[in-house]
Each structure stands twice: as structure tokens, then as C-alpha cells.
C-alpha atoms as a PDB file:
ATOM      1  CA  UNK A   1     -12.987  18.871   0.620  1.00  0.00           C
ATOM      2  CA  UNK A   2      -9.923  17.512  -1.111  1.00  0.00           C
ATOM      3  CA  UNK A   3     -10.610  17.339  -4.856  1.00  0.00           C
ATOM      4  CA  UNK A   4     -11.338  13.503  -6.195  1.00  0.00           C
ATOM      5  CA  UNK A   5      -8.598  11.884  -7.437  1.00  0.00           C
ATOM      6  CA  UNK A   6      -8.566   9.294 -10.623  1.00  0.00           C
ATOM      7  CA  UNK A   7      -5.535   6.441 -11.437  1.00  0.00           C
ATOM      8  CA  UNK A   8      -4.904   6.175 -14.831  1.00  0.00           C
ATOM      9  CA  UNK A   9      -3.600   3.351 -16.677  1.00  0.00           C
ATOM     10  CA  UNK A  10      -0.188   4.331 -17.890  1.00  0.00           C
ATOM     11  CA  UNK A  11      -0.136   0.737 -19.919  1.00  0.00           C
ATOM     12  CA  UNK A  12      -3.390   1.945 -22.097  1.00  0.00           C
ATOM     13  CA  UNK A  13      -4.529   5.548 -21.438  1.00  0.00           C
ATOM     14  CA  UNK A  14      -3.175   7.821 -24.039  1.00  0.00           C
ATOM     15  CA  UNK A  15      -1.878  10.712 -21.901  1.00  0.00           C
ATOM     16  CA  UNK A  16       1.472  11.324 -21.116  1.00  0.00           C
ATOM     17  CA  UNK A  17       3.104  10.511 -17.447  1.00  0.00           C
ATOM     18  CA  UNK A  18       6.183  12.363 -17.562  1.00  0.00           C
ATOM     19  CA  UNK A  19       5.657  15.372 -15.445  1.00  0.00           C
ATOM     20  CA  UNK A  20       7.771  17.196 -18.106  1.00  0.00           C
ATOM     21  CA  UNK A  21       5.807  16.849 -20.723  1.00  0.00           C
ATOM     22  CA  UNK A  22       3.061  18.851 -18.600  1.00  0.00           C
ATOM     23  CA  UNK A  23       2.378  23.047 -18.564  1.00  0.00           C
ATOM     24  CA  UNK A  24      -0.219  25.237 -16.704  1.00  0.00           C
ATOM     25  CA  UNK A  25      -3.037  25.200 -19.008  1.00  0.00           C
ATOM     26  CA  UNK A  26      -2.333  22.670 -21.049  1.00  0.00           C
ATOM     27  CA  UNK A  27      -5.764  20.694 -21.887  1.00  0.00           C
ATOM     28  CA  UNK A  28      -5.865  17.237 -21.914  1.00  0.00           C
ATOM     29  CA  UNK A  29      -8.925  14.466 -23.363  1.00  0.00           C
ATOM     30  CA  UNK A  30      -9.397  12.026 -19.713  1.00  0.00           C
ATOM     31  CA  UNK A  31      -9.597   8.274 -20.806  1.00  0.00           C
ATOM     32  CA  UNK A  32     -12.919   7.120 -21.141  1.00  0.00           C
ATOM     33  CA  UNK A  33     -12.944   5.302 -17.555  1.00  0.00           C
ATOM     34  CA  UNK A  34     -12.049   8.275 -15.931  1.00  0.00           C
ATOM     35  CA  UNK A  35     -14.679  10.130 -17.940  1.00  0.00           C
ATOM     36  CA  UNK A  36     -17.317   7.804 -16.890  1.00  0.00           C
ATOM     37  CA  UNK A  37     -16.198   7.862 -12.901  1.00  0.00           C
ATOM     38  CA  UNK A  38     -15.795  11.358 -12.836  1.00  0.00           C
ATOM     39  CA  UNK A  39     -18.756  12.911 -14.687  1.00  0.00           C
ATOM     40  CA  UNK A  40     -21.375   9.927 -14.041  1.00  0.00           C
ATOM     41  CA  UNK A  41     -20.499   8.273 -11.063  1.00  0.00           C
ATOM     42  CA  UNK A  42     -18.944  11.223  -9.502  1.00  0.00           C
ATOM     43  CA  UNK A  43     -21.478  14.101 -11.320  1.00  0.00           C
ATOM     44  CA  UNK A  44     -18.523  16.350 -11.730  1.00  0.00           C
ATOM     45  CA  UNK A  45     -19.613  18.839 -14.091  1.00  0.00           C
ATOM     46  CA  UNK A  46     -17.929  21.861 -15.928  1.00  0.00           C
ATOM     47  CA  UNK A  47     -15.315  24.321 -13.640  1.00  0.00           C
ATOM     48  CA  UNK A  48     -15.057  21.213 -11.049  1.00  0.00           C
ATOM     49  CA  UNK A  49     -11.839  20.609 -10.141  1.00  0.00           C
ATOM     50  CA  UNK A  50     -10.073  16.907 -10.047  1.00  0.00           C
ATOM     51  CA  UNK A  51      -6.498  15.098  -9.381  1.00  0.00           C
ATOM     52  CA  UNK A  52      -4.676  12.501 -11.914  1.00  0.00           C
ATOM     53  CA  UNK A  53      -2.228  10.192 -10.857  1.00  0.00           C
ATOM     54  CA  UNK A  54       0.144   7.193 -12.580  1.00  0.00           C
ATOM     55  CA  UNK A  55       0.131   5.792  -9.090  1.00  0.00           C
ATOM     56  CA  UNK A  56       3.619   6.373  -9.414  1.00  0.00           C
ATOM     57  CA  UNK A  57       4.203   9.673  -7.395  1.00  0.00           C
ATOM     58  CA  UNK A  58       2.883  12.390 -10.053  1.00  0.00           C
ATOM     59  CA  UNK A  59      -0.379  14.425  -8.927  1.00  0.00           C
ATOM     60  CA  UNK A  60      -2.001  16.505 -11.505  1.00  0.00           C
ATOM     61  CA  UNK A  61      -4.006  19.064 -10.852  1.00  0.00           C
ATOM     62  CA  UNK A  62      -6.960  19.972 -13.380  1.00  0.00           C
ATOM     63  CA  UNK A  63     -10.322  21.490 -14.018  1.00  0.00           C
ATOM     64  CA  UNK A  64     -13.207  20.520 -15.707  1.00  0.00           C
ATOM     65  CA  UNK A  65     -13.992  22.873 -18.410  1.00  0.00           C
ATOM     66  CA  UNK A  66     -16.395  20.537 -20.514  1.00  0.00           C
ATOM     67  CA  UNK A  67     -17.029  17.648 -18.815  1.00  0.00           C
ATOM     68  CA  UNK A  68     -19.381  15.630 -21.411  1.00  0.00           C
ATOM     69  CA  UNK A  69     -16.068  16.061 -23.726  1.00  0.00           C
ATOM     70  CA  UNK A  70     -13.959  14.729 -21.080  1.00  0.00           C
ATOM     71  CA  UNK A  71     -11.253  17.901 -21.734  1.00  0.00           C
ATOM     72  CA  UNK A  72      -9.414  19.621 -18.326  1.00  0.00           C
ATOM     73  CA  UNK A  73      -7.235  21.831 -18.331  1.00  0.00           C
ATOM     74  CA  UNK A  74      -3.602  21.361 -16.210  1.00  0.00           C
ATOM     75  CA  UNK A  75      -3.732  23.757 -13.263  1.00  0.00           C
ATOM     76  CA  UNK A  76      -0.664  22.697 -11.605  1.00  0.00           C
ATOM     77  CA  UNK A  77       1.591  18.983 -11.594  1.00  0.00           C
ATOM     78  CA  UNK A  78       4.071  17.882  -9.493  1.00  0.00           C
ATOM     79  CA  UNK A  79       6.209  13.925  -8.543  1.00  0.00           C
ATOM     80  CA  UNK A  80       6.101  13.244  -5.048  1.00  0.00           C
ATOM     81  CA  UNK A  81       9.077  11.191  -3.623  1.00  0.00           C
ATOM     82  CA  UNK A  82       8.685   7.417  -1.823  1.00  0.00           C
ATOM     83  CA  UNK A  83       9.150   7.503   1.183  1.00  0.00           C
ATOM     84  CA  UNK A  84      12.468   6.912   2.905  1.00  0.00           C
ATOM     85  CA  UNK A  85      11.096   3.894   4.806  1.00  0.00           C
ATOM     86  CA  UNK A  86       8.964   1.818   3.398  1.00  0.00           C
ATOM     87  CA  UNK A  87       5.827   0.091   4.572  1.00  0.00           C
ATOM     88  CA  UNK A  88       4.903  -3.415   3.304  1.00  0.00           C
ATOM     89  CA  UNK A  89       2.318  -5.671   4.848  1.00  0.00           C
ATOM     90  CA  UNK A  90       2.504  -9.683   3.880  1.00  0.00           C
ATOM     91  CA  UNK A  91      -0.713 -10.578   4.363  1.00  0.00           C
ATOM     92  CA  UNK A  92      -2.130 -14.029   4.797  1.00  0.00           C
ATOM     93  CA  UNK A  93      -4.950 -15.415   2.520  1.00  0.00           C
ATOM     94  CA  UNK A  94      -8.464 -14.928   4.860  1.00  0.00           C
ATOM     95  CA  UNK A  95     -11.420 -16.073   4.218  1.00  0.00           C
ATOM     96  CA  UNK A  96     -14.952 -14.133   4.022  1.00  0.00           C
ATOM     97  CA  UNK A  97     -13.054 -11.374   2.492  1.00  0.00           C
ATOM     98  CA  UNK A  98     -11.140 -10.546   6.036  1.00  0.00           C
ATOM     99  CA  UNK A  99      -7.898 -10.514   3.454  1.00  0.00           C
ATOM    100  CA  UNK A 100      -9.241  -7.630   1.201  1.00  0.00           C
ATOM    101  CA  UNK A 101     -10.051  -6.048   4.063  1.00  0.00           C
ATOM    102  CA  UNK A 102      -6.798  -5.542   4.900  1.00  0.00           C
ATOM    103  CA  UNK A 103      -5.219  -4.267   2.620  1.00  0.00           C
ATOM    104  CA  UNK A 104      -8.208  -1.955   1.762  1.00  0.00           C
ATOM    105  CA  UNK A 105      -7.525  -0.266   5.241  1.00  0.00           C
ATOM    106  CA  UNK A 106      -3.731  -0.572   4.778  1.00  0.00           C
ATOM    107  CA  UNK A 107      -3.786   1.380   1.302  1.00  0.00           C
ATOM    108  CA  UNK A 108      -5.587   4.184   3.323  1.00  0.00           C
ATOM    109  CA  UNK A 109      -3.238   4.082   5.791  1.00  0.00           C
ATOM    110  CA  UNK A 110      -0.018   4.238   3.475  1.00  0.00           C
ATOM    111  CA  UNK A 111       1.205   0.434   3.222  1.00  0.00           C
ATOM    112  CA  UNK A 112       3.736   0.726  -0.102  1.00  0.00           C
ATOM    113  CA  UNK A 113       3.727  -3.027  -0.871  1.00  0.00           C
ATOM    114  CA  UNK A 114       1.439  -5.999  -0.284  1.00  0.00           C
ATOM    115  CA  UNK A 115       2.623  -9.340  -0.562  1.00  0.00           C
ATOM    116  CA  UNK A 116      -0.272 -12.388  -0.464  1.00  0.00           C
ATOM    117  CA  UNK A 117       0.858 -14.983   1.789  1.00  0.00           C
ATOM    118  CA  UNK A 118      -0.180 -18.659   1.174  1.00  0.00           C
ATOM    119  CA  UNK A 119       0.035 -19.551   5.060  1.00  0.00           C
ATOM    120  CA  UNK A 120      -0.231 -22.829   6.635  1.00  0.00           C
ATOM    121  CA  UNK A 121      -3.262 -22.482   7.940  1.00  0.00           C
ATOM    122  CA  UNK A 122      -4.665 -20.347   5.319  1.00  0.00           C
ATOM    123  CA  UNK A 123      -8.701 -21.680   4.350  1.00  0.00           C
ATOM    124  CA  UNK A 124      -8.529 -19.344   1.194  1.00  0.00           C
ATOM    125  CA  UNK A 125      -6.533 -20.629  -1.541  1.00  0.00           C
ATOM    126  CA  UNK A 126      -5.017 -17.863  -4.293  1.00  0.00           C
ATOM    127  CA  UNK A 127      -6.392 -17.951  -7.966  1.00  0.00           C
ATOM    128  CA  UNK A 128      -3.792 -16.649 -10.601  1.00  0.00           C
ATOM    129  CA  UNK A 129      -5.538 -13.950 -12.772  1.00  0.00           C
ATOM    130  CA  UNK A 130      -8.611 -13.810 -10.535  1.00  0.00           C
ATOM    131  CA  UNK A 131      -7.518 -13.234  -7.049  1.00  0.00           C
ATOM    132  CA  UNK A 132      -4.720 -10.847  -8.093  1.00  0.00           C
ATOM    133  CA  UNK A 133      -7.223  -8.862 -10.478  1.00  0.00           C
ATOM    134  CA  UNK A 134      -9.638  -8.640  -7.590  1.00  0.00           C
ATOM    135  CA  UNK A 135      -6.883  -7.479  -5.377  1.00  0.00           C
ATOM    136  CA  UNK A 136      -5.935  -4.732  -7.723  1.00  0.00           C
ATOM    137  CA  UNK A 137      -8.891  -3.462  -7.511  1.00  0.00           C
ATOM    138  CA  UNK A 138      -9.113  -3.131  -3.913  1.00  0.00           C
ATOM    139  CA  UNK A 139      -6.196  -1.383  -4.083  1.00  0.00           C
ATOM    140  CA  UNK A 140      -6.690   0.708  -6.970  1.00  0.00           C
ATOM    141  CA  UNK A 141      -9.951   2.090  -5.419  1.00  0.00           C
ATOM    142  CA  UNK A 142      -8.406   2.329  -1.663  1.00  0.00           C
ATOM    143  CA  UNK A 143      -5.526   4.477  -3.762  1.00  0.00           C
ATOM    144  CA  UNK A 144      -8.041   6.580  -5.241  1.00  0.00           C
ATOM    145  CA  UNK A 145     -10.600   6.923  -2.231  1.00  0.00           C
ATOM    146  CA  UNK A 146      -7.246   8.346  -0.154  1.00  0.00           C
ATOM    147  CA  UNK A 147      -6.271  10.491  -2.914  1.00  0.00           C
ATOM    148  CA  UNK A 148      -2.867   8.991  -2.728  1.00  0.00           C
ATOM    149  CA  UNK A 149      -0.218   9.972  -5.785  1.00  0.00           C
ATOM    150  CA  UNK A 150       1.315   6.192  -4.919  1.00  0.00           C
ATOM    151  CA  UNK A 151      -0.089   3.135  -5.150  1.00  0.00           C
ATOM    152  CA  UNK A 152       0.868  -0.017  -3.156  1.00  0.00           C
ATOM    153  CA  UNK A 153       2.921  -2.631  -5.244  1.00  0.00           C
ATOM    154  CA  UNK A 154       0.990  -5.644  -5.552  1.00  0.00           C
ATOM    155  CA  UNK A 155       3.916  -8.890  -5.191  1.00  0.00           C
ATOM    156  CA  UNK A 156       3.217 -12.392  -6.315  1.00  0.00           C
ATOM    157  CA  UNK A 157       1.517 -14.501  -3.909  1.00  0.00           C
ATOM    158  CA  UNK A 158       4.300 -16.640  -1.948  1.00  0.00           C
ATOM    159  CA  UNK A 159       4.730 -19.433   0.140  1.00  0.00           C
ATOM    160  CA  UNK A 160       6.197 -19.881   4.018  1.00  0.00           C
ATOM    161  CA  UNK A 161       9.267 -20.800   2.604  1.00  0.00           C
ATOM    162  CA  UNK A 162       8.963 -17.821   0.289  1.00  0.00           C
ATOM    163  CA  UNK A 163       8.821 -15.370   3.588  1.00  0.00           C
ATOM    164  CA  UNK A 164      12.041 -17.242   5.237  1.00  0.00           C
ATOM    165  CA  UNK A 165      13.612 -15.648   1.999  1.00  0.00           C
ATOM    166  CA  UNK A 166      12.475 -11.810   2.721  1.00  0.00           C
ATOM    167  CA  UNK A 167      14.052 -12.519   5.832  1.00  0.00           C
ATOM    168  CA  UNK A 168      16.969 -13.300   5.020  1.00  0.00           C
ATOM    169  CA  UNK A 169      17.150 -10.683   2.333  1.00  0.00           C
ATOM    170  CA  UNK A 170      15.902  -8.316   4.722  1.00  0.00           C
ATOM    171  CA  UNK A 171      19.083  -8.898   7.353  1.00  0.00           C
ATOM    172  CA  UNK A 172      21.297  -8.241   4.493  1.00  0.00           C
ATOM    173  CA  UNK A 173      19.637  -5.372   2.750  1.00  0.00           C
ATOM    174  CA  UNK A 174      19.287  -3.902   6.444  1.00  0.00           C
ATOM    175  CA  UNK A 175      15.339  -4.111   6.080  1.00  0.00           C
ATOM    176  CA  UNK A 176      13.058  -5.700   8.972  1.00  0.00           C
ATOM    177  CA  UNK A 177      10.216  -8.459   9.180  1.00  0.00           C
ATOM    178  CA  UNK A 178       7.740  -7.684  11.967  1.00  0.00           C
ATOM    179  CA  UNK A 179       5.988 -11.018  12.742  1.00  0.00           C
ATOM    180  CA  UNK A 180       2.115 -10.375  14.803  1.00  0.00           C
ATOM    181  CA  UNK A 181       1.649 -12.968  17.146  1.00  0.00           C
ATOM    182  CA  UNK A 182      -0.250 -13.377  20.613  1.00  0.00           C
ATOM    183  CA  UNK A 183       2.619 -15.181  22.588  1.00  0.00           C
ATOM    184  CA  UNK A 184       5.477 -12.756  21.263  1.00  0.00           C
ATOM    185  CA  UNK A 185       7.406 -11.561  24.291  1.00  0.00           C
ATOM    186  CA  UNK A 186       8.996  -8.620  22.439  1.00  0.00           C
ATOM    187  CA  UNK A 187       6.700  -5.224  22.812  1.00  0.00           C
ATOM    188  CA  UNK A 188       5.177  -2.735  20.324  1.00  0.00           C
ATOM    189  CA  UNK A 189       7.531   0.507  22.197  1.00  0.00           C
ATOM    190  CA  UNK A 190      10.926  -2.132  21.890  1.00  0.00           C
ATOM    191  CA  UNK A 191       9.778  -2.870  18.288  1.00  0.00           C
ATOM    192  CA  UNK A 192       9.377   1.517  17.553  1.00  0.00           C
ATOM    193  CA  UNK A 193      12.829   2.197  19.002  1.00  0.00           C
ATOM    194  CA  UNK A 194      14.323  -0.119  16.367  1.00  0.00           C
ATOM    195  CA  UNK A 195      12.462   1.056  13.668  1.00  0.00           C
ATOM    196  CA  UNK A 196      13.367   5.118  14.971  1.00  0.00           C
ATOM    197  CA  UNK A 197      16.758   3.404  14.394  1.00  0.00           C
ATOM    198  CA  UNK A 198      16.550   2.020  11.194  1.00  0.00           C
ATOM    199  CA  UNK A 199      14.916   5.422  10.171  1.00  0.00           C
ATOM    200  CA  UNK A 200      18.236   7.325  11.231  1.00  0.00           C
ATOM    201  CA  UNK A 201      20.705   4.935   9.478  1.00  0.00           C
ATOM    202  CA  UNK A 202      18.349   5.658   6.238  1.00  0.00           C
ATOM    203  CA  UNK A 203      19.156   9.306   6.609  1.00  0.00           C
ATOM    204  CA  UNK A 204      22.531   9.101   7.279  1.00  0.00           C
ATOM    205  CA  UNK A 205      23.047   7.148   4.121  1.00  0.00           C
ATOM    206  CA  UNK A 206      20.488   8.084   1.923  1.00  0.00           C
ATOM    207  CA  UNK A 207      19.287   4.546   0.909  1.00  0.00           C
ATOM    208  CA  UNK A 208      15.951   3.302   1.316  1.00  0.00           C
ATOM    209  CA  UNK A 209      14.301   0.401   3.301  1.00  0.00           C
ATOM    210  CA  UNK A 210      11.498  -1.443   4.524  1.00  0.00           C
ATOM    211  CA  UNK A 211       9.811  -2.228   7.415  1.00  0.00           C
ATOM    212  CA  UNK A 212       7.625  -5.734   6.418  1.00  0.00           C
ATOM    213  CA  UNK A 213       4.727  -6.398   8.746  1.00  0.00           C
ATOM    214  CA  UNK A 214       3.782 -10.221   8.932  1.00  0.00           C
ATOM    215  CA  UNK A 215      -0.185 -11.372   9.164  1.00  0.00           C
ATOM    216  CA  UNK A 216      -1.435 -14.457   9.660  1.00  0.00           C
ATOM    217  CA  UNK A 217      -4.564 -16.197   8.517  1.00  0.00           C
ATOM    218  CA  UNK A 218      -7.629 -16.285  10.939  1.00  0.00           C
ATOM    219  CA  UNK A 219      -5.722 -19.932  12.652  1.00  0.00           C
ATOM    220  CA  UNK A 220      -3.073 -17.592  13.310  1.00  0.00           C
ATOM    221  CA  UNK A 221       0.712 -18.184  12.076  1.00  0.00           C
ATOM    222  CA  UNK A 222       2.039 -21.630  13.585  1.00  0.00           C
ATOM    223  CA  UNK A 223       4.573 -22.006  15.518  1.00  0.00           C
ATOM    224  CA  UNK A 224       6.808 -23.640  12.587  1.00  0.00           C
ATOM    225  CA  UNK A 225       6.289 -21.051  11.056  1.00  0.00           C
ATOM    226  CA  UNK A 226       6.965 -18.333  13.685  1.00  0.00           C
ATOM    227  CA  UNK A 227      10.207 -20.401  14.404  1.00  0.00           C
ATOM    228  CA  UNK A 228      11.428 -20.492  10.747  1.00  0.00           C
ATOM    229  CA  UNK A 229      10.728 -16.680  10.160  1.00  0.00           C
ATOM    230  CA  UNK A 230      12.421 -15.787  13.404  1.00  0.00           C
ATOM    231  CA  UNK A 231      15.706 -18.206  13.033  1.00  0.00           C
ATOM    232  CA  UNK A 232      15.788 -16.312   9.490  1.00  0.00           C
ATOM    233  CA  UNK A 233      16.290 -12.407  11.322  1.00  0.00           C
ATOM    234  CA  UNK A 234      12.635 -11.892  11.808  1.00  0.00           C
ATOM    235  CA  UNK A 235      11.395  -9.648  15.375  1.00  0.00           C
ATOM    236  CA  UNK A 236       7.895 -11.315  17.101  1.00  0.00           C
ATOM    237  CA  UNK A 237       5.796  -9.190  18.328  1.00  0.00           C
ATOM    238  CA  UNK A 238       2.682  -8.896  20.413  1.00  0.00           C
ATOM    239  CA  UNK A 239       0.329  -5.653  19.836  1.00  0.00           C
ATOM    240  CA  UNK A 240      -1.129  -6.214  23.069  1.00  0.00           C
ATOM    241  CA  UNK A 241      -3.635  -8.203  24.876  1.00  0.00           C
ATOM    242  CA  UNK A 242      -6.793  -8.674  22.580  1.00  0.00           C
ATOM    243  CA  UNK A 243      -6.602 -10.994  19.679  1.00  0.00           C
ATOM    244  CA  UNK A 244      -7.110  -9.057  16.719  1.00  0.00           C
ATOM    245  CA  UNK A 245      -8.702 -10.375  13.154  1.00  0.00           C
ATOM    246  CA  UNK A 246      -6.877 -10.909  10.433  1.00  0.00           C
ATOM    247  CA  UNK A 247      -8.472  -7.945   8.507  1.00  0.00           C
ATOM    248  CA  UNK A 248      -7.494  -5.749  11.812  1.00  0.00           C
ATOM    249  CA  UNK A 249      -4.135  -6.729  13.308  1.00  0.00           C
ATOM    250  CA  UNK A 250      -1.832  -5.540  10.122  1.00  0.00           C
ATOM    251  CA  UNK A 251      -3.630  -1.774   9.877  1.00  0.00           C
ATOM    252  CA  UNK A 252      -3.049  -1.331  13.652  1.00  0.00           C
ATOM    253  CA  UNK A 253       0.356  -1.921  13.177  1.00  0.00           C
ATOM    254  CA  UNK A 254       1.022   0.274  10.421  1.00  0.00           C
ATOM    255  CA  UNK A 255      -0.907   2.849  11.900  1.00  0.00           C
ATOM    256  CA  UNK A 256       1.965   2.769  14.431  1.00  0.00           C
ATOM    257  CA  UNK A 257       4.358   2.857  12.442  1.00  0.00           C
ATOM    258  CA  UNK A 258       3.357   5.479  10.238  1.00  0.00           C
ATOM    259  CA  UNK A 259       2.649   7.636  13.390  1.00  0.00           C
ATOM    260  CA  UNK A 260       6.532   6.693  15.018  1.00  0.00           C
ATOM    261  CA  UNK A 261       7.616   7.619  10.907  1.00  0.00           C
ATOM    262  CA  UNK A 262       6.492  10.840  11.323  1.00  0.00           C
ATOM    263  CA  UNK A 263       3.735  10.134   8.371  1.00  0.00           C
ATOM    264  CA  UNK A 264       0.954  11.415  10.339  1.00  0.00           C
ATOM    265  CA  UNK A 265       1.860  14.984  11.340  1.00  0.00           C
END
């Protein structure tokens, strides 16, 4: 079994992130929280081994060696690169929870970035400084439960007009906007063969980009707003023939693009 991993909080934990200021053996005090999830929730005890991470790319590797003192000792560390392509997922607000849902599964799956979309049609309404801190949890323990060493950007919550602006930023940075919806005439294997393209041109030139899958709320996008996003660069597509929830459609579809990435090998 893979060992657990813990996120600290590089804003108020007092250990050091920079992976050169780490050496085999070197013994480090965990913060408090990560004391009390590892060695209470967890029951890790002494010679148990356990990951760190700044949820910036570093993975630490440590051992237990007195556990009600909260002290490991470094076995090994290392900074894992982002990805060349990225994965984002612009999620519509969703009521019952469908929305945290999401991006729950997504974080598993390897989303990068999760933007909160304020959609026409969207029931749930976005609460500054309760809605984001909820979110951040979600994907704080998603991070942690897939022992990932990065964890998904969370943007500000935007508007339709807001997501007419990624596309248009996204035609000139050479990024793309994947828009879900039923009556799309464009398919999933078209949609890959672009993306296997934009994939080569980031290898050729070394500079990353992003692949930004659109979700509506459970009313689905409308068509104003399909229209808008697609006159601004966007691609519609259909996943196939079932309707899929809001908490399901934008994990199928980076499932499949992770898989065409090469991500799941």
C-alpha cells in the first residue's frame, strides 16, 4: 500500500519547502495537524512510514520514529514537474453537493485547476469565504487521499462573461476550451486528435498549456451561452448518448484525456 500522504501549509507550518534545504536523515517536528491526522486519525505509530507535500510538486519521504513527539526522519525528497499539458475543469455551481462532487473525483483523477462557474442556470449561488473554504477542503483531502505531490489551483469563481474571456485568451495563448453538451455535433475521438496535437506543438516548443473542460449546472449550459463560448474559439462536444450529471460529465472527460495524455500508463 502506498504510504499516506499529508499537505502542509507552507503559509503557517514551520518546516521548510525548499527541497534543498532537505538531507537523508534529517529529522523534522510535523505541524500539529499533521500530527493529529497521522498518529490519531490515521494510528500511525513509531517506524511507520509517511509522505509530505507543499502541494506544489515536492514529495518527502519520512518515517515515524516517535510518533507521540511528532519527529520523522527524511528518508528520501524529491520536486516533481507539472505537467506539460494541463488539465482544468470550470465547473458550474450544482446543487445537493453534485459541484463538490466533481471536483472531488477530478482531483483524483489529476484536474490541475478548478475554476467555479456562476452559470445561467446555476440554483447554487457562491459564498465568498465560505464556499471557497469548503472547496479547499474538498480538494485538499481529494489531494491527499490520491497521494498527489500537486494540488489543483483553486480560481475565483467567475461569471459567463468571465468564460468568453478564457476563450479568447485560450486562442491566443494556444490553449483549448472543451464545452460538454448533449446536442454538440463534434465527437469525443475528433476532440482527442486535437488535443494529441496540441500535445506535440507543446513538445516541440517547450511551453506549457491547457486543455479547459466546460460543465454546466444540472439545467445544462444554454444555448446563449454555448453560442458565446463557441463564437469566442471554444470546441462543443458531445461524450455520447446518455446525459450525464453534473458531478459525472467533467471526470469522464478528463479521464479521457488523461488516458489520450499518456497520464495513465
Amino acid at each position: 500500500m502506498t504510504d499516506a500522504l499529508f499537505l502542509l501549509d507552507t503559509e503557517h507550518d514551520d518546516v521548510p519547502v525548499n527541497s534543498d534545504a532537505f538531507i537523508a536523515g534529517w529529522k523534522l517536528t510535523l505541524p500539529s495537524s499533521v500530527r493529529r491526522h497521522a498518529v490519531q486519525a490515521m494510528r500511525l505509530k513509531d517506524g511507520d512510514e509517511l509522505q509530505l507535500s507543499d502541494g506544489r510538486g515536492l514529495r518527502i519521504h519520512a518515517v515515524l520514529r516517535d510518533a507521540q513527539q511528532g519527529i520523522a526522519e527524511v528518508l528520501r525528497f524529491g520536486r516533481e514537474p507539472e505537467p506539460m499539458v494541463r488539465l482544468a475543469l470550470v465547473q458550474a455551481l450544482a446543487k445537493t453537493g453534485h459541484d463538490e462532487q466533481a471536483i472531488d473525483t477530478a482531483t483524483q483523477i489529476g484536474v490541475d485547476e478548478v475554476v467555479p462557474w456562476q452559470a445561467d442556470r446555476s440554483i447554487a449561488k457562491w459564498k465568498p469565504g465560505r464556499t471557497d473554504r469548503k472547496w479547499r477542503q474538498v480538494l485538499d483531502a481529494a489531494t491527499e487521499q490520491s497521494r498527489r505531490a500537486w494540488k489543483p489551483e483553486l480560481d475565483d469563481c467567475v461569471t459567463s462573461k468571465q468564460v468568453v474571456a478564457i476563450c479568447r485568451r485560450a486562442c491566443v495563448h494556444g490553449d483549448m476550451v472543451v464545452v460538454l453538451h448533449q446536442d454538440a455535433t463534434k465527437t469525443w475521438d475528433q476532440l482527442e486528435d486535437a488535443v494529441a496535437g496540441l500535445a506535440d506543438r507543446c513538445l516541440n516548443d517547450g511551453r506549457q498549456r491547457t486543455v479547459y473542460v466546460v460543465v454546466g449546472p444540472e439545467g445544462g449550459i444554454s444555448d446563449a451561452e454555448v453560442g458565446s463560448f463557441t463564437d469566442a474559439g471554444a470546441e462543443a462536444c458531445v461524450l455520447g448518448g446518455n446525459i450525464l450529471r453534473a458531478s459525472t460529465a467533467g471526470p469522464v472527460a478528463l479521464s479521457l484525456l488523461a488516458r489520450a495524455l499518456g497520464r495513465f500508463s
